[in-house]
Protein backbone atom coordinates (compact mmCIF):
# COMPACT_ATOMS: atom_id res chain seq x y z
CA UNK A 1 -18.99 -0.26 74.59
CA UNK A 2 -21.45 1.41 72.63
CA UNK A 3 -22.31 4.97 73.03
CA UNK A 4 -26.06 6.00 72.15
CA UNK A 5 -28.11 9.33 73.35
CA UNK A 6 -27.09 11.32 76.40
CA UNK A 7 -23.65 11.76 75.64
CA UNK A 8 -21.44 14.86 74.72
CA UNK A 9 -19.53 12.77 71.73
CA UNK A 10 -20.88 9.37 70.82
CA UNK A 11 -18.94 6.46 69.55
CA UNK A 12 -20.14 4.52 68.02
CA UNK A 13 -19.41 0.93 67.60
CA UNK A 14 -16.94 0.68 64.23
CA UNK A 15 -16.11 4.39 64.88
CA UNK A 16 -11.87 4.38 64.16
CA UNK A 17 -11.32 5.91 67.64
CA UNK A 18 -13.24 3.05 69.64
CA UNK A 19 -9.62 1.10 68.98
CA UNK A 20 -7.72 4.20 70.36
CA UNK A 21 -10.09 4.37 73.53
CA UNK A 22 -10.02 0.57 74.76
CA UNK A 23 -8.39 -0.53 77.73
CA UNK A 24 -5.79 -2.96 75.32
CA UNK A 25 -4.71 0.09 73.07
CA UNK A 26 -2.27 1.65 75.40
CA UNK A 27 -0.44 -1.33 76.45
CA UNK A 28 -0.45 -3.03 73.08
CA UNK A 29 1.00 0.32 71.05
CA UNK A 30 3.33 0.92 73.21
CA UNK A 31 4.62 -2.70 72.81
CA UNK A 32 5.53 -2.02 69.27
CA UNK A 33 7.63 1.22 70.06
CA UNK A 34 9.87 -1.41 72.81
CA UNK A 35 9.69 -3.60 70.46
CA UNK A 36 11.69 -0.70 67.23
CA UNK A 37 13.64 0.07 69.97
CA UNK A 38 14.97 -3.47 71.17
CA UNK A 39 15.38 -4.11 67.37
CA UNK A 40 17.76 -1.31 67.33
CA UNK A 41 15.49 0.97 64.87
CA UNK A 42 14.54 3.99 66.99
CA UNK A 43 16.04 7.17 66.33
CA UNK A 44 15.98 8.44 69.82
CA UNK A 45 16.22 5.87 72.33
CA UNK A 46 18.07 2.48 73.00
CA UNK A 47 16.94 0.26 76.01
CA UNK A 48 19.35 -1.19 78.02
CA UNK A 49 17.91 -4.42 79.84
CA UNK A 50 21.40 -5.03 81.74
CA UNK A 51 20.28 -1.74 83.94
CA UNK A 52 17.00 -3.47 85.07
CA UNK A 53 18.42 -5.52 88.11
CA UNK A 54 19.51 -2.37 89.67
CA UNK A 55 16.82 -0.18 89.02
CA UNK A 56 14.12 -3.20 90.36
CA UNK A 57 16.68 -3.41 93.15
CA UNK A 58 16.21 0.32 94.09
CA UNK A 59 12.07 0.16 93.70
CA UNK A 60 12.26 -2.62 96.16
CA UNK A 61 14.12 -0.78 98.52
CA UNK A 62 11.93 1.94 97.93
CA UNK A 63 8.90 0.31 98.61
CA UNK A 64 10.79 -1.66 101.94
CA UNK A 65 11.26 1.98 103.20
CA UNK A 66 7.56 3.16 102.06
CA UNK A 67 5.85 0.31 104.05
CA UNK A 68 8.14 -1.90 105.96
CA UNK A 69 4.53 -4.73 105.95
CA UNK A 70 4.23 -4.53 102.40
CA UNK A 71 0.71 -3.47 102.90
CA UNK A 72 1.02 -0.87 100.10
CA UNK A 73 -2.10 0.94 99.08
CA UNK A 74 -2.90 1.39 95.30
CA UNK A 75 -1.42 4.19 93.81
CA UNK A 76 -4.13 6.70 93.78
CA UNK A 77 -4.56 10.88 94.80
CA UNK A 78 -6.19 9.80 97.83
CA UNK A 79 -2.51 9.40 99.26
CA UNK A 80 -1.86 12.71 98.20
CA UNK A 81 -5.43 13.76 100.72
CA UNK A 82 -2.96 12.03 103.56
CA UNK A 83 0.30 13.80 102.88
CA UNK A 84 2.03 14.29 106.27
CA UNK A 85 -0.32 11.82 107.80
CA UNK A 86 -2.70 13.61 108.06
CA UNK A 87 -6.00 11.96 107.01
CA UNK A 88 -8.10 14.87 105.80
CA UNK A 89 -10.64 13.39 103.76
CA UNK A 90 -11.74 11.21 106.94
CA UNK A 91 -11.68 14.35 108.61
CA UNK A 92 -14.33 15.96 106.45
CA UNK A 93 -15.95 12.62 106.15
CA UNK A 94 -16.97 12.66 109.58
CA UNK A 95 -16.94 16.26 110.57
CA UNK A 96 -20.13 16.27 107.98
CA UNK A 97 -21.76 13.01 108.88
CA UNK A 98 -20.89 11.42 104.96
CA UNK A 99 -19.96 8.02 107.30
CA UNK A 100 -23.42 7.15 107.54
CA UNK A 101 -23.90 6.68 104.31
CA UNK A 102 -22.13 4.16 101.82
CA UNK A 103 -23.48 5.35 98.69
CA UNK A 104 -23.37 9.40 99.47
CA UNK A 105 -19.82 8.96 100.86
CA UNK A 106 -18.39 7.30 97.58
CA UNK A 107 -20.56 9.71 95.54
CA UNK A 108 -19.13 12.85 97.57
CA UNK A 109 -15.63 11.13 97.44
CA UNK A 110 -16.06 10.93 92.86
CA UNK A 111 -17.27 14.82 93.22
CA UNK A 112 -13.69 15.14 95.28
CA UNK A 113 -11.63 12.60 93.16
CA UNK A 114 -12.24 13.68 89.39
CA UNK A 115 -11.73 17.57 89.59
CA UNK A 116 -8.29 16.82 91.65
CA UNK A 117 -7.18 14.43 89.18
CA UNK A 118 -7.70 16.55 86.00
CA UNK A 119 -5.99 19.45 88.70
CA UNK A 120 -3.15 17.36 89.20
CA UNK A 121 -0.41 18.08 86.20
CA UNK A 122 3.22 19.08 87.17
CA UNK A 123 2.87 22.34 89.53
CA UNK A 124 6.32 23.54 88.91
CA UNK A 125 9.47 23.52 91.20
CA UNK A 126 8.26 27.26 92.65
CA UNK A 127 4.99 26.63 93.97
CA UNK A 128 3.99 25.54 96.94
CA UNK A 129 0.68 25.39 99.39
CA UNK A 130 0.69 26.23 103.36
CA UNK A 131 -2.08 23.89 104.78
CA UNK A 132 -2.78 25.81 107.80
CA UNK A 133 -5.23 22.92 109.41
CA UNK A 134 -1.69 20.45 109.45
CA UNK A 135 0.46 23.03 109.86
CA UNK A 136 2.60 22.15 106.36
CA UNK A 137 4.56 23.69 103.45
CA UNK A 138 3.73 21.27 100.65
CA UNK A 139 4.84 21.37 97.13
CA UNK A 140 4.02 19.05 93.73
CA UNK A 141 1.33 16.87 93.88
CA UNK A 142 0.66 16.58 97.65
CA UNK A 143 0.18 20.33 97.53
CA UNK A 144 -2.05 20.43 94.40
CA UNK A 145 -4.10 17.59 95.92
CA UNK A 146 -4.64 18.98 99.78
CA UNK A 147 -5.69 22.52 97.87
CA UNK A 148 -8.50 20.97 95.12
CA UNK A 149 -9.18 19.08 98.46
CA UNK A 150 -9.90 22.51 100.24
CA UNK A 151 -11.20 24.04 96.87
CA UNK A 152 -13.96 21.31 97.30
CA UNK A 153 -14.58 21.31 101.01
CA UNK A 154 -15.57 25.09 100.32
CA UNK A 155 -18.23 24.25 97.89
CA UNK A 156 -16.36 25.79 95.13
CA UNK A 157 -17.38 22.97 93.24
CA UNK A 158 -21.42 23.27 94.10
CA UNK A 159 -24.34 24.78 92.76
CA UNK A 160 -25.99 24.37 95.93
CA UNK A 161 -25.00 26.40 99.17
CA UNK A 162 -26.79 24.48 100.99
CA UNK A 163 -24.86 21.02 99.32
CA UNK A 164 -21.34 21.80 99.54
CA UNK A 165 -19.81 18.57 98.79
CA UNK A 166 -20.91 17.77 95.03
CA UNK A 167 -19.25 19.05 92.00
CA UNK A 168 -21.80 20.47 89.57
CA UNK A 169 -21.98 21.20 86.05
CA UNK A 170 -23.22 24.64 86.30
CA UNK A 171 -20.63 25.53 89.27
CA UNK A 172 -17.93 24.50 87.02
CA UNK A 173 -18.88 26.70 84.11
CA UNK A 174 -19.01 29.71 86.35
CA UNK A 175 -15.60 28.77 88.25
CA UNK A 176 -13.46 32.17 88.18
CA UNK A 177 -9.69 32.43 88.17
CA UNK A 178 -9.60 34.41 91.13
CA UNK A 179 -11.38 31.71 93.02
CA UNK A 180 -9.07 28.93 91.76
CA UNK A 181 -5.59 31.03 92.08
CA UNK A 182 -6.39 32.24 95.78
CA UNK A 183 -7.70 28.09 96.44
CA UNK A 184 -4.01 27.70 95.42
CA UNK A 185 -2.49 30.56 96.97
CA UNK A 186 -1.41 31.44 93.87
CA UNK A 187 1.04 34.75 93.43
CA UNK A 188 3.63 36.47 92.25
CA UNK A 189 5.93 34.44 94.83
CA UNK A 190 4.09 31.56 94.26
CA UNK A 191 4.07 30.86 90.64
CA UNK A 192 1.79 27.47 89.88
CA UNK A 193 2.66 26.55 86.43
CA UNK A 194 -0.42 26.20 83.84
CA UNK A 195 -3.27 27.94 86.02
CA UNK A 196 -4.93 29.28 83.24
CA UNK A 197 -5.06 25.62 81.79
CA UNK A 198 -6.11 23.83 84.90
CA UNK A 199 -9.43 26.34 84.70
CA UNK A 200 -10.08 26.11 81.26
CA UNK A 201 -10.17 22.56 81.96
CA UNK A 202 -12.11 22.31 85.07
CA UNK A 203 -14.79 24.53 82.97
CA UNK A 204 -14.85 22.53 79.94
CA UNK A 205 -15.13 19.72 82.52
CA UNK A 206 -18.42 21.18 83.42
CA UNK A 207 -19.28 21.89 79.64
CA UNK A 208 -19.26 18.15 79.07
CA UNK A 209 -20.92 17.11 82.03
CA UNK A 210 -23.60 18.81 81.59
CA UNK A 211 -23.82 17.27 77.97
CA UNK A 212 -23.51 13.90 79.24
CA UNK A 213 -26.52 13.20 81.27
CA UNK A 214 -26.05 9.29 80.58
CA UNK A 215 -23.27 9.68 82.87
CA UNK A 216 -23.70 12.52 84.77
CA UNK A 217 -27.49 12.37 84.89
CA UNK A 218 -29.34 16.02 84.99
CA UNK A 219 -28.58 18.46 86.89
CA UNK A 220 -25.33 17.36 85.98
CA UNK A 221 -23.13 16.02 88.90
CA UNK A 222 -19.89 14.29 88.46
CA UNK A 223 -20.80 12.01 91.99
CA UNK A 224 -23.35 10.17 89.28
CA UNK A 225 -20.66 8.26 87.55
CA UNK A 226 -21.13 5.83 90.52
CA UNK A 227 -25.13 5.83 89.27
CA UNK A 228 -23.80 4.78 86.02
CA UNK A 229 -21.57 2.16 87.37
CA UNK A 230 -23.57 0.54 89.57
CA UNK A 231 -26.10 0.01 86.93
CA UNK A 232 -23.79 -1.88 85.10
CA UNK A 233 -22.64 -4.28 87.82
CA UNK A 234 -25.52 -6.17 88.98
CA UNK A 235 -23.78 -8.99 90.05
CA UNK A 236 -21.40 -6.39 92.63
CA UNK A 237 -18.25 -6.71 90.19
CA UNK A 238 -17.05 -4.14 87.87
CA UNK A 239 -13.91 -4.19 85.49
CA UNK A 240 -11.44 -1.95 86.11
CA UNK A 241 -11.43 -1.30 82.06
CA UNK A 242 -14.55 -0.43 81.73
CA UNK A 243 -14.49 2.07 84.44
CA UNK A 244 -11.32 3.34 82.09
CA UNK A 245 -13.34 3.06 79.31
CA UNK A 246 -16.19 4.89 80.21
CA UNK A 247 -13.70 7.92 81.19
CA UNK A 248 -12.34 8.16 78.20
CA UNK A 249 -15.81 8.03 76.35
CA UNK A 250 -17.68 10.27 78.85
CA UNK A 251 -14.30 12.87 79.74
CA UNK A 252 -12.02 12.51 76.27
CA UNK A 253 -13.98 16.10 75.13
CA UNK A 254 -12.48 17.53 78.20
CA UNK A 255 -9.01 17.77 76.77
CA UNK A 256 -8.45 20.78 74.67
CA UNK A 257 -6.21 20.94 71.80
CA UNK A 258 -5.79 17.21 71.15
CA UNK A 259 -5.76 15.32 68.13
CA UNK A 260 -9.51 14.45 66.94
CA UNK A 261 -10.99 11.46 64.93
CA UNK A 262 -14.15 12.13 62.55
CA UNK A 263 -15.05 14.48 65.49
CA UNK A 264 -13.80 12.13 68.28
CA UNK A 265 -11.02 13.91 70.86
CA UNK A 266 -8.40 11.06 71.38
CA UNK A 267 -7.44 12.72 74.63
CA UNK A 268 -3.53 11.56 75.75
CA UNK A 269 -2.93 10.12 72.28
CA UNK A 270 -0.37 11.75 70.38
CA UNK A 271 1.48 11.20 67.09
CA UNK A 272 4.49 8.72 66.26
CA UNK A 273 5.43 6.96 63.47
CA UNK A 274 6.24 3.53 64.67
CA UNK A 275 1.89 3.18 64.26
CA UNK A 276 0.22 1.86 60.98
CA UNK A 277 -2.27 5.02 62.05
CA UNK A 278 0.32 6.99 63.40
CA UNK A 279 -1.27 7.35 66.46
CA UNK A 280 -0.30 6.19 70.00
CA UNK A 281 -2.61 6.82 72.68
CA UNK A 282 -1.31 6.61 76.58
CA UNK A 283 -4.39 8.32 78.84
CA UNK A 284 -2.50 9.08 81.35
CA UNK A 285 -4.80 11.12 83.73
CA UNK A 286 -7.77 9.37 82.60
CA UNK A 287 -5.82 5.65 84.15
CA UNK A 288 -4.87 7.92 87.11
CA UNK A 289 -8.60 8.98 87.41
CA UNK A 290 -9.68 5.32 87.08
CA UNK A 291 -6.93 4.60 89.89
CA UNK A 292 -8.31 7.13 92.14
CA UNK A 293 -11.99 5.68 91.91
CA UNK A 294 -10.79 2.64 93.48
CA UNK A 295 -11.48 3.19 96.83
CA UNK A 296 -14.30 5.36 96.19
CA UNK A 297 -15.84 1.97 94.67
CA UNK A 298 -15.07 -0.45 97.06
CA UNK A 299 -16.51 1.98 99.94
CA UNK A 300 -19.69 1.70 97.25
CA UNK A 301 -19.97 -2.08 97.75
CA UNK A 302 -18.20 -2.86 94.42
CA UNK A 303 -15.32 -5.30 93.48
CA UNK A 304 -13.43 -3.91 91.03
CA UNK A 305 -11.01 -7.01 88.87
CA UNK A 306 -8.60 -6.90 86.34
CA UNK A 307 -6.59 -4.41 88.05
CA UNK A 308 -3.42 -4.91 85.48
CA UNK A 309 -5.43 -4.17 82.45
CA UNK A 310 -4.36 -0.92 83.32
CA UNK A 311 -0.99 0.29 82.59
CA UNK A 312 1.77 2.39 84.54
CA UNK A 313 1.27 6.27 84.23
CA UNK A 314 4.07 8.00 81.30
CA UNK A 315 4.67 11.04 83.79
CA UNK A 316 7.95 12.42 84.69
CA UNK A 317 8.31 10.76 88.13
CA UNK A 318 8.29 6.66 86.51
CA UNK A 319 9.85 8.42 83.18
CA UNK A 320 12.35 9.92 85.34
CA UNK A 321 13.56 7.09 87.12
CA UNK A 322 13.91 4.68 83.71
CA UNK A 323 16.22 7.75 82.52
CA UNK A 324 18.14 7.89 85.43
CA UNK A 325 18.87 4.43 85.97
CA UNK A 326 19.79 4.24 81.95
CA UNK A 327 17.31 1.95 81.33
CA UNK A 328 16.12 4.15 78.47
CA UNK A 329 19.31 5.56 76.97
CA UNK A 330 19.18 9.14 74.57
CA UNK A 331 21.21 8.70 71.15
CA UNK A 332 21.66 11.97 70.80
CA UNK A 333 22.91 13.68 74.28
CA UNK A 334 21.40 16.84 73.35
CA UNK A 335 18.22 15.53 74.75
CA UNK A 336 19.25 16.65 77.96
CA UNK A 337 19.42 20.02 77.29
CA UNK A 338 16.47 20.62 74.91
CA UNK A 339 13.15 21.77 76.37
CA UNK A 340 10.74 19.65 75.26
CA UNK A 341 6.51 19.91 74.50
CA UNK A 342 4.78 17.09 74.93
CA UNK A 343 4.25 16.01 71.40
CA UNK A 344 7.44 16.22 70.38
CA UNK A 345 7.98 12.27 69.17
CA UNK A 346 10.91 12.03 71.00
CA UNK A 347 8.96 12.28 74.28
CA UNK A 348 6.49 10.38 73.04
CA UNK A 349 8.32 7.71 72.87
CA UNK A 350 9.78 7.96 75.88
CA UNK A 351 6.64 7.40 77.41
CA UNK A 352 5.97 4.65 75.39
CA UNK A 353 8.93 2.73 76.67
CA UNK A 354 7.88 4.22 80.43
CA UNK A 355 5.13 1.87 79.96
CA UNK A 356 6.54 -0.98 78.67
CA UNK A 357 9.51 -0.41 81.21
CA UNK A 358 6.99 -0.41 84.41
CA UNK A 359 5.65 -3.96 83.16
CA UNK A 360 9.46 -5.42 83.28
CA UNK A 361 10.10 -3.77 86.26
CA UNK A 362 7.03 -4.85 88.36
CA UNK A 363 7.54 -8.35 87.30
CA UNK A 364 11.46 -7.96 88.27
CA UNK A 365 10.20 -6.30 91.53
CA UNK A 366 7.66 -8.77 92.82
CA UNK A 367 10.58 -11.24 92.32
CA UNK A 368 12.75 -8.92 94.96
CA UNK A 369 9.75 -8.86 97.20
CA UNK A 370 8.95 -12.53 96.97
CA UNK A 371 5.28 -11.82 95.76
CA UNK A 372 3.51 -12.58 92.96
CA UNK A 373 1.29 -10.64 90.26
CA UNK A 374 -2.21 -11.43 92.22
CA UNK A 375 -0.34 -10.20 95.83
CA UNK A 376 1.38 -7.20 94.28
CA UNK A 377 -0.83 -5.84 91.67
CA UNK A 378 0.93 -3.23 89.49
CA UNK A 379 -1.13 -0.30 91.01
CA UNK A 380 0.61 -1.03 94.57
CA UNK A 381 3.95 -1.40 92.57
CA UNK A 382 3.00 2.10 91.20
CA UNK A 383 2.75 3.51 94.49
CA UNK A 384 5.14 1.70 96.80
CA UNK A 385 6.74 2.16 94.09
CA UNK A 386 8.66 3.27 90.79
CA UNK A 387 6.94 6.46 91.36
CA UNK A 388 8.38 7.23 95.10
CA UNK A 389 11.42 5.93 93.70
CA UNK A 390 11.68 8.28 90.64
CA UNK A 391 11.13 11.19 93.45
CA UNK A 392 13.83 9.89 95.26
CA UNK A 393 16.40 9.59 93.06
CA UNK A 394 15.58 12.88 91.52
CA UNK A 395 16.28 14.58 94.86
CA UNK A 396 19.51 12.40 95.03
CA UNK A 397 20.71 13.66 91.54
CA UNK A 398 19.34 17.35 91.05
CA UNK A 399 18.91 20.00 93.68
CA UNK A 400 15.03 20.56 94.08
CA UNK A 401 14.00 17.06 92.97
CA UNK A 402 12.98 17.85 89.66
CA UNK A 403 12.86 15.77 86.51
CA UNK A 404 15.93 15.10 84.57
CA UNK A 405 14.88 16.43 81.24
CA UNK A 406 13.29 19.80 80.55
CA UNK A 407 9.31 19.79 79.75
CA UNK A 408 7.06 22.64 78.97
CA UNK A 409 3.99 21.70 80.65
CA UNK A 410 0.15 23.66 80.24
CA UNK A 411 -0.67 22.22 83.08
CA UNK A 412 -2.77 19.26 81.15
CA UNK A 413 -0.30 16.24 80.53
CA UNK A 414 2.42 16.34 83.04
């Protein structure tokens, strides 16, 4: 893809950060790091592939529990909208008359979609959020996504009163901390972990936007994207890497404090020295985001294909679950007690081989489930899933559910 006028940060074809922002680099780095580690040559981890039966075994229970039809949905924050079963964004859908119109609807469902995602980083065992129109106490990501989802339906997020439902440039510049904090009911008793962070991002957000028209068109609103993507899918199909692609292009100067290339922010890309470059990129919320457009796509009219170009998500909740079940062993068992940031290269590489783990897993899990690859697509693995399961086992092992290792989070990565 190459980058021209209208955007915040070109790249450029040739540029050394196109390889670090293609839907192949993820995957294919990560590879290497399984690969030190199967070798025996990693300092931190060892892999243990005897552990995998059980651990596929659990997933498939999991998912068996989940959705007794194995009709799973793909793994995206629209199931976090439904928490409880309650379907609220069909609720606002139709309480504001967005059903009778394809196009609007999926553009009003982006505006919704992208601000939760970036929103959506570990909210801290604490924290929770009383949704007073279903009557529930939620906490973690169901409660971070049913508040951005009432953050929007207030029209936060808009520049016009008179628009609610859009999520403007020039709204998300001005966005105040008092706004967001009492969105989230945030307080002394109800500590959300990285608040400041989740702002600063959601206003840089707007920052680069509004420097993006080719995306975002002018006034800037992040319900363009689909604009962008129609354009480029005359025939009514659209790869699901190049929707990742153009995320990472259009958003990567949304991240702050990352590593940069000749002026290019590498987003989720951290350093490690199993790379030539030293550099291993995983993009985790940006392959979230691109999960989470799914839907919003399909309601469009589009077909989105190569679904498994994109990789499993290096969070805590799949991460969790390959420490748990000793897939991924420590060396050293003061890993358990440490408190880790997020570039430390031990963690790095333990997402890394969360990655690479998810692939053997899925493959290990459609075999329990009797389905193939094209039946079972990795994003409904995600969901059914390793990630429910890496909840549940969490709450079976540590009171209050919470990972098994120790992270300091800003409220950006995890």
């Amino acid at each position: 893809m190459t980058c021209n006028s209208g955007w915040h940060t070109p790249v450029s074809a040739g540029h050394p950060a196109e390889a670090l922002l293609r839907r192949d680099a993820v995957r294919s780095r990560c590879r290497m790091v399984m690969a030190r580690s199967l070798a025996g040559l990693s300092p931190f981890f060892t892999w243990d592939e005897k552990a995998l039966p059980a651990c596929a075994e659990y997933v498939a229970q999991t998912i068996r529990l989940n959705y007794p039809d194995l009709a799973v949905p793909y793994h995206s924050r629209w199931r976090h909208f439904e928490a409880g079963g309650v379907d609220r964004w069909g609720a606002l859908a139709a309480r504001t008359g967005l059903d009778g119109d394809a196009l609007e609807r999926a553009r009003v469902a982006i505006d919704l979609v992208i601000p939760s995602v970036l929103l959506d980083a570990g909210a801290g065992p604490e924290w929770h959020y009383r949704d007073a129109a279903g009557g529930q106490r939620l906490a973690r990501s169901e409660g971070l996504g049913v508040a951005s989802l009432a953050l929007f339906a207030g029209g936060a997020l808009s520049a016009d009163p008179a628009k609610p439902l859009r999520c403007d440039a020039d709204a998300l510049a001005g966005l105040g901390s008092d706004t967001l904090a009492a969105a989230f009911q945030v307080g002394p008793a109800n500590p959300l972990v990285g608040l400041d962070g989740r702002l600063a991002l959601l206003q840089r957000l707007g920052a680069v936007m509004a420097a993006t028209p080719a995306v975002f068109g002018t006034p800037a609103r992040a319900g363009h994207l689909l604009d962008y993507l129609l354009a480029r899918a005359p025939d009514g199909r659209i790869a699901a890497g190049l929707v990742l692609e153009t995320l990472l292009r259009a958003l990567g100067p949304v991240w702050p404090g990352r590593l940069r290339l000749q002026g290019v922010s590498l987003g989720d890309c951290w350093a490690h020295p199993a790379m030539e470059d030293g550099l291993l990129p995983f993009h985790k919320l940006t392959q979230w985001l691109t999960y989470s457009l799914l839907e919003p796509l399909e309601w469009a009219g589009l077909t989105v294909t190569g679904l498994d170009e994109l990789t499993g998500l290096p969070e805590y909740r799949n991460g969790g679950l390959l420490l748990d079940f000793a897939l991924i062993r420590p060396r050293d068992p003061a890993f358990w007690s440490h408190r880790w940031t997020v570039d430390a290269p031990a963690i790095v590489e333990w997402r890394a081989l969360t990655v690479i783990g998810l692939d053997r897993i899925a493959e290990a899990v459609r075999g329990e489930l009797g389905l193939d690859e094209a039946a079972f697509p990795l994003a409904r693995v995600l969901e059914g899933g390793t990630w429910s399961a890496g909840r549940r086992v969490a709450a079976q092992r540590r009171p209050g559910g919470g990972p098994p290792i120790s992270l300091v989070s800003d409220g950006t990565v995890f």
